[in-house]
Protein backbone atom coordinates (compact mmCIF):
# COMPACT_ATOMS: atom_id res chain seq x y z
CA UNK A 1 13.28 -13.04 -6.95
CA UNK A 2 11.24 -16.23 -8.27
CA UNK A 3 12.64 -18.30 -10.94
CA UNK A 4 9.22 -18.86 -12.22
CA UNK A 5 10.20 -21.67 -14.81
CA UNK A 6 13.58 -23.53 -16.47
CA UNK A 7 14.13 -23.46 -20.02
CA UNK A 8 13.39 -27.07 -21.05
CA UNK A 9 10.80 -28.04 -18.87
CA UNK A 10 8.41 -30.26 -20.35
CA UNK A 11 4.62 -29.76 -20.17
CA UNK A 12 3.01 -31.99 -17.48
CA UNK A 13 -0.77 -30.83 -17.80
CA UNK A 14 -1.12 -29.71 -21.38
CA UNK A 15 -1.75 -26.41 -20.05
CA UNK A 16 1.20 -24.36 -21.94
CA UNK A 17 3.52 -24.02 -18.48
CA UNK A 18 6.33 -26.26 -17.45
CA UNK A 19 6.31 -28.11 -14.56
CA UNK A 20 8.31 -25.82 -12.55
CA UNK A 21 6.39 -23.00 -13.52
CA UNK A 22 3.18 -24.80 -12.84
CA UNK A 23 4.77 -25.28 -9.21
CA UNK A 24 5.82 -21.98 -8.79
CA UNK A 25 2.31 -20.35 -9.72
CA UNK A 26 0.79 -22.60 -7.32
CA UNK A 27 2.61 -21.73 -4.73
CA UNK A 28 1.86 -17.83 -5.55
CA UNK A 29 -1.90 -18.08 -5.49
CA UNK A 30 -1.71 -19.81 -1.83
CA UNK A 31 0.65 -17.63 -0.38
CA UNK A 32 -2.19 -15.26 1.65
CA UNK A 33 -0.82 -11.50 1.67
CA UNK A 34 -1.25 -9.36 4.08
CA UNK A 35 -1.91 -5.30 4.61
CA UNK A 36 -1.25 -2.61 7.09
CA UNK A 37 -1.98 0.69 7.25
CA UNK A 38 1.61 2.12 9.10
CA UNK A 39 -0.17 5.91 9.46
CA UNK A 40 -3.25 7.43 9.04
CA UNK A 41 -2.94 11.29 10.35
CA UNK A 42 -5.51 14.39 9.52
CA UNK A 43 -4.34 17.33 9.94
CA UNK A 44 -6.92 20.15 11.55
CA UNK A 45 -4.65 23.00 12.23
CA UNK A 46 -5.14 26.09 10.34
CA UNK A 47 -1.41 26.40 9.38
CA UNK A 48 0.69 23.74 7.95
CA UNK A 49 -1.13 21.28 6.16
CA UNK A 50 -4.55 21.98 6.95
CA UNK A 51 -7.46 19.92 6.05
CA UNK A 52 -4.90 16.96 5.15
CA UNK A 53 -4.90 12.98 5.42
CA UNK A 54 -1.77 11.29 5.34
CA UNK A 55 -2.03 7.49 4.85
CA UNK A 56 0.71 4.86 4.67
CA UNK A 57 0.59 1.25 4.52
CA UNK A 58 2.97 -1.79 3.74
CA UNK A 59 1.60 -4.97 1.74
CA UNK A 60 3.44 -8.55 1.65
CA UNK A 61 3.30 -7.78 -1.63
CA UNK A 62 5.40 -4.89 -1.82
CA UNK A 63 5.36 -2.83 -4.66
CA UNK A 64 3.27 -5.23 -7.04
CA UNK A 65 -0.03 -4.59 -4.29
CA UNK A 66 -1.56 -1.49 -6.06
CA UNK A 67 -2.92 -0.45 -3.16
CA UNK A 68 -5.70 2.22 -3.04
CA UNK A 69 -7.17 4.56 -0.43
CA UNK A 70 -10.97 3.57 -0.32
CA UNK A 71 -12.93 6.86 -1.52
CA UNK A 72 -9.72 9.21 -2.13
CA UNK A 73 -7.77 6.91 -5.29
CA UNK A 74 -4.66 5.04 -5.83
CA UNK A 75 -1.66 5.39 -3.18
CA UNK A 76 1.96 5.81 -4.75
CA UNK A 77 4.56 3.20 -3.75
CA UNK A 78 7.76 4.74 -2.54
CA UNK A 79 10.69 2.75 -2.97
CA UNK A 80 13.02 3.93 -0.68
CA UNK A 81 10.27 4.14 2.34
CA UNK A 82 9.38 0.77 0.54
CA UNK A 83 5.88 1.42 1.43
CA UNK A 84 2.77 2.78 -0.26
CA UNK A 85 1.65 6.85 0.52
CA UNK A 86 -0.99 9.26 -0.16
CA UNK A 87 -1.67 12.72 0.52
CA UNK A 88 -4.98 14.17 0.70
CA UNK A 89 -5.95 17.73 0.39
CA UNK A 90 -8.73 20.21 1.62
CA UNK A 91 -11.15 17.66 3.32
CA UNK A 92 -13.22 19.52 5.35
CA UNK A 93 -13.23 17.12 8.47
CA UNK A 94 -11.23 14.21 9.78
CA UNK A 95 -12.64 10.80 7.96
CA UNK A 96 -12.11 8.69 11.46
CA UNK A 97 -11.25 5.55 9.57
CA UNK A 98 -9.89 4.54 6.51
CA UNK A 99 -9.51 1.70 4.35
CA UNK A 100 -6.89 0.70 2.22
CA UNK A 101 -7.23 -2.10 -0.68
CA UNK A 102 -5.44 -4.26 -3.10
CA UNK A 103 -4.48 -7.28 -4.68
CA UNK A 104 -7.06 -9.11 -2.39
CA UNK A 105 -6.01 -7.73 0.51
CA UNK A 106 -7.59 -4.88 2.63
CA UNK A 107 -6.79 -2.92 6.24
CA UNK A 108 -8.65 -0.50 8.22
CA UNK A 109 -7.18 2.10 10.81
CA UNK A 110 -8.17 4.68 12.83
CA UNK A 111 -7.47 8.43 11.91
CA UNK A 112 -5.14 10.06 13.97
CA UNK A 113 -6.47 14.02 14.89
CA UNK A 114 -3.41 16.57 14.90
CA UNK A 115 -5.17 19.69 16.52
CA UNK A 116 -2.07 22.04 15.52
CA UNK A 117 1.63 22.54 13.82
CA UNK A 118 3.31 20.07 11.59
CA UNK A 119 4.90 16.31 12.55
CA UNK A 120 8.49 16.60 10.88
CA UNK A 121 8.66 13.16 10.35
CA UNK A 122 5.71 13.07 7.92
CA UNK A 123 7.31 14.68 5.10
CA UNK A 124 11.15 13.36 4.03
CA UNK A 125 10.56 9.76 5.81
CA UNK A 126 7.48 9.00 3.84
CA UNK A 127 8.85 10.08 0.53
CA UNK A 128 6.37 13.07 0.64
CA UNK A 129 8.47 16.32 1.21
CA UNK A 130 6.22 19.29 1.85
């Protein structure tokens, strides 16, 4: 965690923040972050999970990215995972791509196809139990 100011500081730029707090914000808004799309998987098979996207991606930023799926909405950030994850229903066809925004930062990834049955490891690991 950041100890974004002491109690006591005095105010070095007339700006309302103390000087550590000054520092610290600084130092946030140079610090680049970064984003990664982890898993991007349609599913085409007429039985479990048809027609569905499955996207998940980290941030540097953890929880505090917001991260959205371009086109589709916001992604939900799973704590335990400690990742962000969406689930999209009844698209017709596989997207090929996807991007994934937030807080500045941005990722693209190609769409994995899965012609038939279910990938086990999609639903508890991800946070996103069928």
């Amino acid at each position: 965690m950041l100890d974004i100011g002491a109690a006591g500081s005095r105010d070095d730029h007339g700006d309302g923040l103390d000087a550590d707090t000054a520092a610290n914000l600084r130092l946030l808004q140079t610090e680049p972050c970064s984003t990664d799309v982890v898993l991007a998987t349609y599913f085409k098979s007429r039985y479990c999970m048809s027609g569905t996207l499955v996207v998940a991606a980290s941030s540097s930023l953890g929880s505090a990215a917001n991260l959205e799926l371009v086109g589709h909405g916001p992604m939900i950030w799973d704590s335990i995972a400690r990742m962000w994850v969406v689930r999209v229903r009844n698209l017709e066809t596989n997207p090929g791509m996807v991007t994934v925004e937030g807080a500045g930062c941005s990722a693209q990834e190609e769409v994995i196809a899965v012609p038939y049955g279910c990938d086990a490891r999609i639903g508890p690991d991800l946070g996103m139990a069928q």
